[in-house]
Protein backbone atom coordinates (compact mmCIF):
# COMPACT_ATOMS: atom_id res chain seq x y z
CA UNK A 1 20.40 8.02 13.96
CA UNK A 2 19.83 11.51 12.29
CA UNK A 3 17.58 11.93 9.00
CA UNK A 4 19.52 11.36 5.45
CA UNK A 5 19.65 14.71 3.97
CA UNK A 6 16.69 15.39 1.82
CA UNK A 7 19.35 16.78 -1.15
CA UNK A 8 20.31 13.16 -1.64
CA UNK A 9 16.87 12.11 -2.40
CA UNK A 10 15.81 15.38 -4.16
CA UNK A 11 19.05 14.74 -6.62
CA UNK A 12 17.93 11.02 -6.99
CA UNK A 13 14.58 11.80 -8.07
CA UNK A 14 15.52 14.22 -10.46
CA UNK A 15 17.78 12.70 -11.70
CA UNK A 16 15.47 9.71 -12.40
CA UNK A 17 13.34 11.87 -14.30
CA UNK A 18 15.86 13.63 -16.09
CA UNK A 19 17.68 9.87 -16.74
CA UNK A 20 14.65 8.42 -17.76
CA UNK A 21 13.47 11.18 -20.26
CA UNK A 22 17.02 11.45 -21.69
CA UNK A 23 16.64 7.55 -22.53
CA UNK A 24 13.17 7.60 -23.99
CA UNK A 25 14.48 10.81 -26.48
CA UNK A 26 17.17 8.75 -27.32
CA UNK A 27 15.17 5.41 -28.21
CA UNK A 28 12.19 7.05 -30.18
CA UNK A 29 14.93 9.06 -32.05
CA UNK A 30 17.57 6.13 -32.92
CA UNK A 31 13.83 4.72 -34.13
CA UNK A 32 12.75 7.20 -36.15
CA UNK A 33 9.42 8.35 -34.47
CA UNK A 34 10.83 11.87 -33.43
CA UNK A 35 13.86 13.24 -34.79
CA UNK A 36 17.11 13.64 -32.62
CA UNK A 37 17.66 17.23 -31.74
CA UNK A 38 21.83 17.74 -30.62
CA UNK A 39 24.26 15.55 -31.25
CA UNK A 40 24.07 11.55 -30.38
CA UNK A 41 27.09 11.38 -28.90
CA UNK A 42 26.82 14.27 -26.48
CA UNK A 43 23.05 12.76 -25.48
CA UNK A 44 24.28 9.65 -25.05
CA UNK A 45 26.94 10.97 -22.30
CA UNK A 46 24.82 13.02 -20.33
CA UNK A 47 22.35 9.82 -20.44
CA UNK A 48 25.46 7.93 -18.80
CA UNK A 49 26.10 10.54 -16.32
CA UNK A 50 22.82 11.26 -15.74
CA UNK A 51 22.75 7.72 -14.36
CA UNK A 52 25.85 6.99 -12.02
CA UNK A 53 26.03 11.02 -11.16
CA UNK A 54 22.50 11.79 -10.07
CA UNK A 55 20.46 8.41 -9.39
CA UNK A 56 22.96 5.48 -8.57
CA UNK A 57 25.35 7.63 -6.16
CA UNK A 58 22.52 9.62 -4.11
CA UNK A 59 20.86 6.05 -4.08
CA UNK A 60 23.94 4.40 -3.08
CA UNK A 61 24.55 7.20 -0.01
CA UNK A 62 21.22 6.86 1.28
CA UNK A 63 21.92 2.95 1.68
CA UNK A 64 25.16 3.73 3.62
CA UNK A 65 23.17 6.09 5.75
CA UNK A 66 20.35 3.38 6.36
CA UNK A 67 23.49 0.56 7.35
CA UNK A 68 25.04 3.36 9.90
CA UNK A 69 27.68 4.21 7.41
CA UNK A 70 29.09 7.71 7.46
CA UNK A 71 27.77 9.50 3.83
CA UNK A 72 27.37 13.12 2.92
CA UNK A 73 25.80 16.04 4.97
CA UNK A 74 23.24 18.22 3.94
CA UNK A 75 26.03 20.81 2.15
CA UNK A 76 27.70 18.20 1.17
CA UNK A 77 24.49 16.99 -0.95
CA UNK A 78 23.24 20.21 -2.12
CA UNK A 79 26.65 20.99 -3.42
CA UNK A 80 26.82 17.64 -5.20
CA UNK A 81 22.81 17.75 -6.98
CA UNK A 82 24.00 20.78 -8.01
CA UNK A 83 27.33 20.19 -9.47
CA UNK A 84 25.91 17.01 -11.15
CA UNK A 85 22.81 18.34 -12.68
CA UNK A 86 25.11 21.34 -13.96
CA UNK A 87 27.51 18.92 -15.54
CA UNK A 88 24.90 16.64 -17.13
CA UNK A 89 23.30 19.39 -19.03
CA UNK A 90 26.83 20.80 -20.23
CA UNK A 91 27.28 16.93 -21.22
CA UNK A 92 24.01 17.50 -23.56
CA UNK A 93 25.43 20.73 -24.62
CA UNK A 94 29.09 20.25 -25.90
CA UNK A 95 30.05 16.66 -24.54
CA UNK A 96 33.54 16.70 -22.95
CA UNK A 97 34.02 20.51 -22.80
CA UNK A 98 35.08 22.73 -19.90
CA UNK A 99 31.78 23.34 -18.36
CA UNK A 100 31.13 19.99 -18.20
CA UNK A 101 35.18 19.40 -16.83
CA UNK A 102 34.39 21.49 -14.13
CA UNK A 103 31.06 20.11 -12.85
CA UNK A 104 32.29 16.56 -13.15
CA UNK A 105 35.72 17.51 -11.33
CA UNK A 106 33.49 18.92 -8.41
CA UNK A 107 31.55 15.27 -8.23
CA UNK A 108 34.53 13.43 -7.80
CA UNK A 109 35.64 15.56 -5.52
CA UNK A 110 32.61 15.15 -3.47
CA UNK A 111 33.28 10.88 -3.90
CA UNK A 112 36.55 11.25 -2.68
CA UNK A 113 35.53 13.17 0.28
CA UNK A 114 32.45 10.21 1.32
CA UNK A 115 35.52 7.61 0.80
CA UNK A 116 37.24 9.28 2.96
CA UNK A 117 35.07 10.10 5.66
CA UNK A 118 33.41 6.12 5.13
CA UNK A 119 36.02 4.91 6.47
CA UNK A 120 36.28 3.05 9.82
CA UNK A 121 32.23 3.10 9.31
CA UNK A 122 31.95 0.56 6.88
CA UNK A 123 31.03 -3.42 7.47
CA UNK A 124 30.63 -6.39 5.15
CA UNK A 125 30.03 -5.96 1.87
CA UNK A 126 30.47 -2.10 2.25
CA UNK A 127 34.71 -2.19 3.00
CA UNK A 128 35.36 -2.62 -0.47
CA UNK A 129 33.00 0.62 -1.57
CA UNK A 130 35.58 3.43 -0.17
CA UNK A 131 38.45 1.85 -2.02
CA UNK A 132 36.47 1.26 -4.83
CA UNK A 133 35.62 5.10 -5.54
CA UNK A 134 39.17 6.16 -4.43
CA UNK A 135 40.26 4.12 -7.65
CA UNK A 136 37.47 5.17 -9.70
CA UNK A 137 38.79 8.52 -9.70
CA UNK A 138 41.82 7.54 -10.84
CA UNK A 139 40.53 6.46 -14.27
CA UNK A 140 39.33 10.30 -14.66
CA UNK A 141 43.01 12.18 -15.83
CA UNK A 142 43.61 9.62 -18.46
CA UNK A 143 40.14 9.95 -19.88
CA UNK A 144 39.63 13.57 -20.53
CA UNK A 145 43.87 13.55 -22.04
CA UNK A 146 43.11 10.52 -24.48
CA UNK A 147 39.31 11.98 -25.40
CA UNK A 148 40.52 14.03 -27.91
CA UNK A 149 43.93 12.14 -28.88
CA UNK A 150 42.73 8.49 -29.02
CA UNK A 151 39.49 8.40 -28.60
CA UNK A 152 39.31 4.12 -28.92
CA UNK A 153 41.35 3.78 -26.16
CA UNK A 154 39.60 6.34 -23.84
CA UNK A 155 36.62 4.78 -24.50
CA UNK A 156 38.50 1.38 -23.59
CA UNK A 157 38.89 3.29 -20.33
CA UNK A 158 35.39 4.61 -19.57
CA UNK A 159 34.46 1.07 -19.71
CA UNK A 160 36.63 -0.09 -17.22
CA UNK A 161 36.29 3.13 -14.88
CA UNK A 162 32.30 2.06 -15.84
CA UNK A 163 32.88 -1.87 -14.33
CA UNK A 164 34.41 -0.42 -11.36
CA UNK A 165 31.41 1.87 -9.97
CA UNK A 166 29.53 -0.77 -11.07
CA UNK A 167 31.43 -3.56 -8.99
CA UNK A 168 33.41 -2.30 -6.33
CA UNK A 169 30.56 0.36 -5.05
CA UNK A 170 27.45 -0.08 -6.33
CA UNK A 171 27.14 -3.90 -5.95
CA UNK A 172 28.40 -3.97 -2.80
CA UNK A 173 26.13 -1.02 -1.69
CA UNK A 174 23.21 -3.14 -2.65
CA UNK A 175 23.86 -6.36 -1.32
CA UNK A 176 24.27 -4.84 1.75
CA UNK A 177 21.26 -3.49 2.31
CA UNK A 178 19.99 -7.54 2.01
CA UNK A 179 22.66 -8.08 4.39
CA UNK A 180 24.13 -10.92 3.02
CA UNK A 181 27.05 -12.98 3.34
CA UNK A 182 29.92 -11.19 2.21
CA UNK A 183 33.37 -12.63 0.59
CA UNK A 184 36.82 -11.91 1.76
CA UNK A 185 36.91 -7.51 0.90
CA UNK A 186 40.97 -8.16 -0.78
CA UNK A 187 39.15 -11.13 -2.61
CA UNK A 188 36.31 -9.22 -4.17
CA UNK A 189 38.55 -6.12 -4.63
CA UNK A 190 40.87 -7.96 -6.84
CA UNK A 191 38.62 -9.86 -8.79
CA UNK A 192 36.17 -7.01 -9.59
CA UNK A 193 39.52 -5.16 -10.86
CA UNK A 194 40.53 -7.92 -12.90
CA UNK A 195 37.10 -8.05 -14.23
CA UNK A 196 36.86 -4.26 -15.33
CA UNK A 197 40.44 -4.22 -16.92
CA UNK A 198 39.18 -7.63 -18.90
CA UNK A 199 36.30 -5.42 -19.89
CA UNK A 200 37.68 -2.02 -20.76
CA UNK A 201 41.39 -1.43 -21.47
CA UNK A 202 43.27 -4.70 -21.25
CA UNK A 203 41.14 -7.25 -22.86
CA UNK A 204 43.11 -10.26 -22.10
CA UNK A 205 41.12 -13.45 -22.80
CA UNK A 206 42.52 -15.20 -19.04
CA UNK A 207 41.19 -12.23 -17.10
CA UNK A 208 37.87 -13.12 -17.93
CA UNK A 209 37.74 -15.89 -15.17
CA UNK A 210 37.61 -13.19 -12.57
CA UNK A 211 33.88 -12.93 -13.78
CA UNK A 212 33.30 -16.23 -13.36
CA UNK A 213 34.73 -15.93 -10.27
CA UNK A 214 32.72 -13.21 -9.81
CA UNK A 215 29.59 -14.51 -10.59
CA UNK A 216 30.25 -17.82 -8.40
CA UNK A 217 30.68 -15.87 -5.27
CA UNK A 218 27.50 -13.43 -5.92
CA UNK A 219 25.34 -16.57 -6.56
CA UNK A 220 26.53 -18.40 -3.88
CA UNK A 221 25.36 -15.35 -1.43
CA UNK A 222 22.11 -15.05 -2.80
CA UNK A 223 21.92 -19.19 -2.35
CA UNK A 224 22.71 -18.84 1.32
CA UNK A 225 20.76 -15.62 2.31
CA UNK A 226 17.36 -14.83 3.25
CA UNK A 227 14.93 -12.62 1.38
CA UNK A 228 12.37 -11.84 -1.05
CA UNK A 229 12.44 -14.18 -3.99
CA UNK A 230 11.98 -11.84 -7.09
CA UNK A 231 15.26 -9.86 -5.82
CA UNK A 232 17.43 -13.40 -5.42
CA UNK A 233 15.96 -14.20 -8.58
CA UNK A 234 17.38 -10.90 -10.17
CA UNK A 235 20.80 -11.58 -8.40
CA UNK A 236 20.97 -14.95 -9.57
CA UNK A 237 20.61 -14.29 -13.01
CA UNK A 238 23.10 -11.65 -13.09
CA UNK A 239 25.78 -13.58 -11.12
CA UNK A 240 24.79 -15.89 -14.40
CA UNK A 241 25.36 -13.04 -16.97
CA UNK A 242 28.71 -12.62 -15.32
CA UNK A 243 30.10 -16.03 -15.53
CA UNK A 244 28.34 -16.45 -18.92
CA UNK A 245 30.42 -13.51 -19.76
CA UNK A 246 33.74 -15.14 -18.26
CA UNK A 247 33.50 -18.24 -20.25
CA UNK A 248 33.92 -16.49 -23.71
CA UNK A 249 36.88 -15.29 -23.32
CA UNK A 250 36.13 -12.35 -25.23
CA UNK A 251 35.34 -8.85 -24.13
CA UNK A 252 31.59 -8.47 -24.97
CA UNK A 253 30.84 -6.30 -28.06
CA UNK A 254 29.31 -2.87 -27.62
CA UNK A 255 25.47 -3.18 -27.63
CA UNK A 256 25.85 -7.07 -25.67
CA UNK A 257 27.88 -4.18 -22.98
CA UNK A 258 25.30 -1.62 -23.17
CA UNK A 259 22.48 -4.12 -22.64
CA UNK A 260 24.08 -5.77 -19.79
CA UNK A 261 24.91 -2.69 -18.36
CA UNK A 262 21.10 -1.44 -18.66
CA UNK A 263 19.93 -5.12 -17.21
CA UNK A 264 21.75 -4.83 -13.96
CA UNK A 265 21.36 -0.96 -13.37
CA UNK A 266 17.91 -0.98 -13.83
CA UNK A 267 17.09 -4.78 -12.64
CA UNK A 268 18.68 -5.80 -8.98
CA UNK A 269 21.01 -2.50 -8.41
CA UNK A 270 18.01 0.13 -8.80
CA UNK A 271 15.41 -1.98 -7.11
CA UNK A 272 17.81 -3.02 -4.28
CA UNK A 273 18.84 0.69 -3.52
CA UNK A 274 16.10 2.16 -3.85
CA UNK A 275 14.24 3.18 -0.30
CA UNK A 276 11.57 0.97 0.39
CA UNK A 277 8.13 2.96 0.74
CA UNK A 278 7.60 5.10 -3.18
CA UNK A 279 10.01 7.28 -5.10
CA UNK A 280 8.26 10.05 -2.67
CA UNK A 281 9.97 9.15 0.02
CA UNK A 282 12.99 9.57 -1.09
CA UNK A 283 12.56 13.19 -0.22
CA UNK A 284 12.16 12.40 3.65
CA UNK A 285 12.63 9.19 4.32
CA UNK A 286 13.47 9.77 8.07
CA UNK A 287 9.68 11.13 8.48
CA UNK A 288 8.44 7.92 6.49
CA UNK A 289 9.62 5.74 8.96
CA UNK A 290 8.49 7.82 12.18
CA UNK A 291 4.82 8.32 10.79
CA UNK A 292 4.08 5.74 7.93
CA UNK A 293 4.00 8.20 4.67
CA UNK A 294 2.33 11.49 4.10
CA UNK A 295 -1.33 9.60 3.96
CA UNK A 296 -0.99 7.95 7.32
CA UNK A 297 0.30 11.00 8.81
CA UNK A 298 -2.64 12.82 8.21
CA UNK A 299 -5.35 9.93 8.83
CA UNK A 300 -3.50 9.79 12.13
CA UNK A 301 -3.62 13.79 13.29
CA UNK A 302 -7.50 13.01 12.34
CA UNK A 303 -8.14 10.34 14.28
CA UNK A 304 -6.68 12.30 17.25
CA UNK A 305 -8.57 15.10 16.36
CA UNK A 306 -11.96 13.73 16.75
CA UNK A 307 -10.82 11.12 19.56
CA UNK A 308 -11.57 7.81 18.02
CA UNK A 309 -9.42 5.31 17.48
CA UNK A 310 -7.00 5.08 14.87
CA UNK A 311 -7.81 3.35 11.74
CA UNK A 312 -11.39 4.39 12.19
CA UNK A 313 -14.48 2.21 12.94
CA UNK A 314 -13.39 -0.74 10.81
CA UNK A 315 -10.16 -1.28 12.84
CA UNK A 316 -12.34 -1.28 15.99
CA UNK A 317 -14.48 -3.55 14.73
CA UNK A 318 -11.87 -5.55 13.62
CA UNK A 319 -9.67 -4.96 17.10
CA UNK A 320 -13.06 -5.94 18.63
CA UNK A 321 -13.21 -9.59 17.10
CA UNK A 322 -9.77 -10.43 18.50
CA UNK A 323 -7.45 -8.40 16.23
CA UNK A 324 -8.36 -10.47 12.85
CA UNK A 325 -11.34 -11.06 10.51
CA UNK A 326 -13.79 -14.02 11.96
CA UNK A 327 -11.61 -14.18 14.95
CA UNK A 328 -13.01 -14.27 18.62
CA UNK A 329 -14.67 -10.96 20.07
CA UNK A 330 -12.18 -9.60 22.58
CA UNK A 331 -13.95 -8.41 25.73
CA UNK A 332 -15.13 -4.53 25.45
CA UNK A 333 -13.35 -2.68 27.86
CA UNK A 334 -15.19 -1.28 30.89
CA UNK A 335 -16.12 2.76 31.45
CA UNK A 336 -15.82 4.57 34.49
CA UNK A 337 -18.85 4.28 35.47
CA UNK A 338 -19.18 0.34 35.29
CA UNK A 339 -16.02 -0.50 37.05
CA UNK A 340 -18.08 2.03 40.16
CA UNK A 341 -20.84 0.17 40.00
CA UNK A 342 -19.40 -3.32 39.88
CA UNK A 343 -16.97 -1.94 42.95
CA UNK A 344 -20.86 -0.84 44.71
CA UNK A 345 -22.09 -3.80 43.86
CA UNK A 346 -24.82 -2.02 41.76
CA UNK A 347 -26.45 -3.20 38.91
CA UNK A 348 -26.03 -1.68 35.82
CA UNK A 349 -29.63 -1.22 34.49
CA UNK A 350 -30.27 0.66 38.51
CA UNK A 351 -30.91 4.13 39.03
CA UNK A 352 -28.46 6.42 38.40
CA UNK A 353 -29.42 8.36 41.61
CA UNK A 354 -27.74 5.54 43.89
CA UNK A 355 -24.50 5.65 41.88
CA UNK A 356 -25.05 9.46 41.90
CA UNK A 357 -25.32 9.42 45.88
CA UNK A 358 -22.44 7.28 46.19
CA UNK A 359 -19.85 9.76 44.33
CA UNK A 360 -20.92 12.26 46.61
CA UNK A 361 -20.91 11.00 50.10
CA UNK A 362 -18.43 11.92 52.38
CA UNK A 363 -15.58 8.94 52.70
CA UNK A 364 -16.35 7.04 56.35
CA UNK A 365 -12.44 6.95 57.04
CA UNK A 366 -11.69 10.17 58.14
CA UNK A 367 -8.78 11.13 59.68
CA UNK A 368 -9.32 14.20 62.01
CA UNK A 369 -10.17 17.20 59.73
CA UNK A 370 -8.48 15.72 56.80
CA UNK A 371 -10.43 13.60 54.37
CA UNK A 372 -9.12 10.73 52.56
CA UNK A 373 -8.81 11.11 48.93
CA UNK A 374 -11.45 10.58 46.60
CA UNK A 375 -12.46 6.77 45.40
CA UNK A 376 -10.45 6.09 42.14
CA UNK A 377 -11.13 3.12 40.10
CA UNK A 378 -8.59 0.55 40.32
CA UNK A 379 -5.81 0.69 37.51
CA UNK A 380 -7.15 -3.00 36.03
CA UNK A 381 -11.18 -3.42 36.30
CA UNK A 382 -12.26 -6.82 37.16
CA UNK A 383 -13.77 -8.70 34.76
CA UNK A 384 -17.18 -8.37 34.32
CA UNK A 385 -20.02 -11.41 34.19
CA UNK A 386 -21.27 -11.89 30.38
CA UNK A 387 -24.45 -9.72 30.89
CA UNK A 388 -22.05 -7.17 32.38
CA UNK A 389 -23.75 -6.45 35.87
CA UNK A 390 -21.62 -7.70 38.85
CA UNK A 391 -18.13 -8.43 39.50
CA UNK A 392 -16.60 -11.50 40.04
CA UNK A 393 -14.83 -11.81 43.28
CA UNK A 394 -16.21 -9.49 44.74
C-alpha cells in the first residue's frame, strides 16, 4: 500500500495549531486577560471550522488510508489544505461572506468526491462514513439561505449538520481503526440521524432514545473489544454522555452542547485518529513505519556507517546475555579464522604460521590441471568447547 499524501498531514497539523491558538484567544478573551480583537461570532466560526475542516477530516482520511480505504490523492489534498485554510481565515474575517462561501463550497466538494470514490472500499464500521458525508452536505444550502433570514433556525441546523460529521463519519472512522465490533450500518445510520435531528432542528422529546440507543451499542463494542484501557475508558464514558443525554428528553442547552462537543472531539475522536508515533509524523507517516522516526533513521545509517551493530554497544551487550537484562549469555559467534582452525584441528592460542601455511597449500585433490576451489568455511560453524579451542565432532 502506497504512502498517505503528506498534504493530509501537513493540513492536520496546521490546522491543529491554527485550531488550538484560535481556542486559547477565544478563552483568555471571553476571560478578560487579553481583549478580543474581531468580532466573537466570526472567531467562534472559524474556531468550528478550523476543527472539522482542517484537523478532524485530514485525520479522518489518513485512518481510511491506514484500513485500505480509498481517500484523497496528493492533488486532491493540496487542493483541500488550501481551500480550507483559505475559508477559515475569511470565517475570522467577515463570518458567512462570499470568500468564505467559496472556500467552504470547494471542501465539500472535495467530501463528496472521497464519498464517492470510498465506496466499494469501505468495511465495518467505515460503510456508514460515505453516506454519512453525502448527507452532510445536504444540510449546507439551507444554512447559508436561513443565515441571514432566520438565524435561530439555521443555527438549529448547524447543530444537526454538526451531530452528523460527528456520528455518521467521524465516530465510525475512529472505532475502526480499534477494529471493533460493528452494528448493523442501516441500524447505526438511522439512529445517528434520529439523534442529530433530536439535537438540532426537530427537537422532539421521543427522538432522544436514539441516543440511548446510541450510546448502548457504542458501549457494548468497547465491552466486547480488545485494546488499551484509557481509550475504552474514554469510549465508555461517552457512550454514557450519550444515553445520559437520551434520558432527558430535552435537547441539551448551548454551553452543556458546546462542552460535550469539546469532550468527545478532543477526548476519544482526536486521540483515536490521530497516527500513532508524534504529531511529526503526520507529515510522513509511510517513512515512520519503514524506518522507526526521523531519530532511528539516522542512528541506523550510523551504525552502518561505522559497521557495528545496531543499537550500539549496549544492545550487544544486551543481545550477548540472551536478548534481555540478567538473562543467559548467548554463545559469541565464531570468526573466520576459528571455524579454520577448529576444521585443522589447531588450537587457538598456536602459531599463526601453521594456520598461515595451511591457507596457502595447494588442495591434495586435484583434478588434472584444474584445482579444486578454495576451502570455504562451512555455512554453520560447529560449536565450539567452552575454552573455545577444538571442535566437537570432529
Amino acid at each position: 500500500m502506497s504512502a498517505p499524501p503528506r498534504a493530509l498531514g501537513l493540513t492536520a497539523l496546521v490546522g491543529l495549531l491554527v485550531a488550538a491558538g484560535i481556542g486559547l484567544w477565544l478563552r483568555f478573551g471571553l476571560a478578560g486577560v487579553t481583549p478580543l480583537a474581531g468580532t466573537y461570532a466570526f472567531v467562534r466560526h472559524a474556531h468550528t471550522h478550523a476543527g472539522y475542516y482542517l484537523v478532524l477530516f485530514p485525520l479522518a482520511w489518513l485512518a481510511w488510508h491506514r484500513l485500505g480505504a480509498r481517500a484523497p490523492g496528493p492533488r486532491l489534498s493540496a487542493l483541500y489544505g488550501a481551500a480550507g485554510l483559505a475559508a477559515v481565515v475569511a470565517f475570522a474575517h467577515r463570518g458567512y461572506a462570499l470568500p468564505s462561501i467559496a472556500g467552504s463550497t470547494v471542501v465539500g466538494a472535495v467530501w463528496l468526491v472521497s464519498a464517492v470514490r470510498a465506496r466499494g472500499t469501505t468495511r465495518g464500521w467505515l460503510r456508514v462514513a460515505p453516506l454519512g458525508i453525502a448527507l452532510a452536505v445536504l444540510f449546507v444550502p439551507p444554512i447559508g439561505v436561513l443565515t441571514s433570514r432566520d438565524p435561530a433556525l439555521a443555527n438549529a441546523i448547524v447543530h444537526s449538520f454538526l451531530s452528523v460529521l460527528l456520528l455518521l463519519v467521524m465516530v465510525p472512522s475512529a472505532l475502526a481503526t480499534l477494529r471493533w465490533p460493528a452494528p448493523p450500518p442501516a441500524l447505526w445510520a438511522a439512529l445517528s440521524l434520529a439523534a442529530a435531528g433530536f439535537l438540532g432542528a426537530v427537537p422532539f422529546g421521543p427522538l432522544g432514545i436514539s441516543l440511548s440507543v446510541l450510546g448502548t451499542l457504542l458501549a457494548r463494542a468497547a465491552w466486547g473489544a480488545r485494546g488499551a484501557l484509557p481509550i475504552r475508558l474514554a469510549w465508555f464514558a461517552t457512550a454514557g454522555g450519550l444515553m445520559a443525554l437520551g434520558v432527558q428528553g430535552a435537547p441539551p442547552t448551548t454551553h452543556r452542547a458546546i462542552a460535550a462537543i469539546h469532550a468527545i472531539v478532543l477526548g476519544p475522536i482526536f486521540v483515536t485518529l490521530a497516527p500513532p508515533g508524534g504529531a511529526l509524523t503526520w507529515l510522513s507517516p509511510g517513512r515512520r513505519r519503514r524506518h522507526g522516526g526521523l531519530a532511528r533513521l539516522g542512528g541506523a545509517r550510523h551504525w552502518e556507517r561505522s559497521g557495528e551493530p545496531r543499537g550500539g554497544p549496549r544492545r550487544a551487550r544486551v543481545a550477548a546475555r540472551g536478548g534481555r537484562r540478567g538473562g543467559p549469555a548467548a554463545p559469541a559467534a565464531a570468526s573466520g579464522d576459528d571455524v579454520e582452525r577448529a576444521a585443522l584441528g589447531l588450537r587457538t592460542d598456536e602459531a599463526e604460521g601453521e594456520l598461515v601455511a595451511a591457507r596457502r597449500s595447494p588442495s591434495p585433490c586435484v583434478s588434472g590441471a584444474v584445482a579444486s576451489p578454495p576451502h570455504r568455511a562451512p555455512p554453520h560453524p560447529p560449536s565450539l568447547d567452552p575454552r573455545g579451542r577444538r571442535a566437537r565432532g570432529l
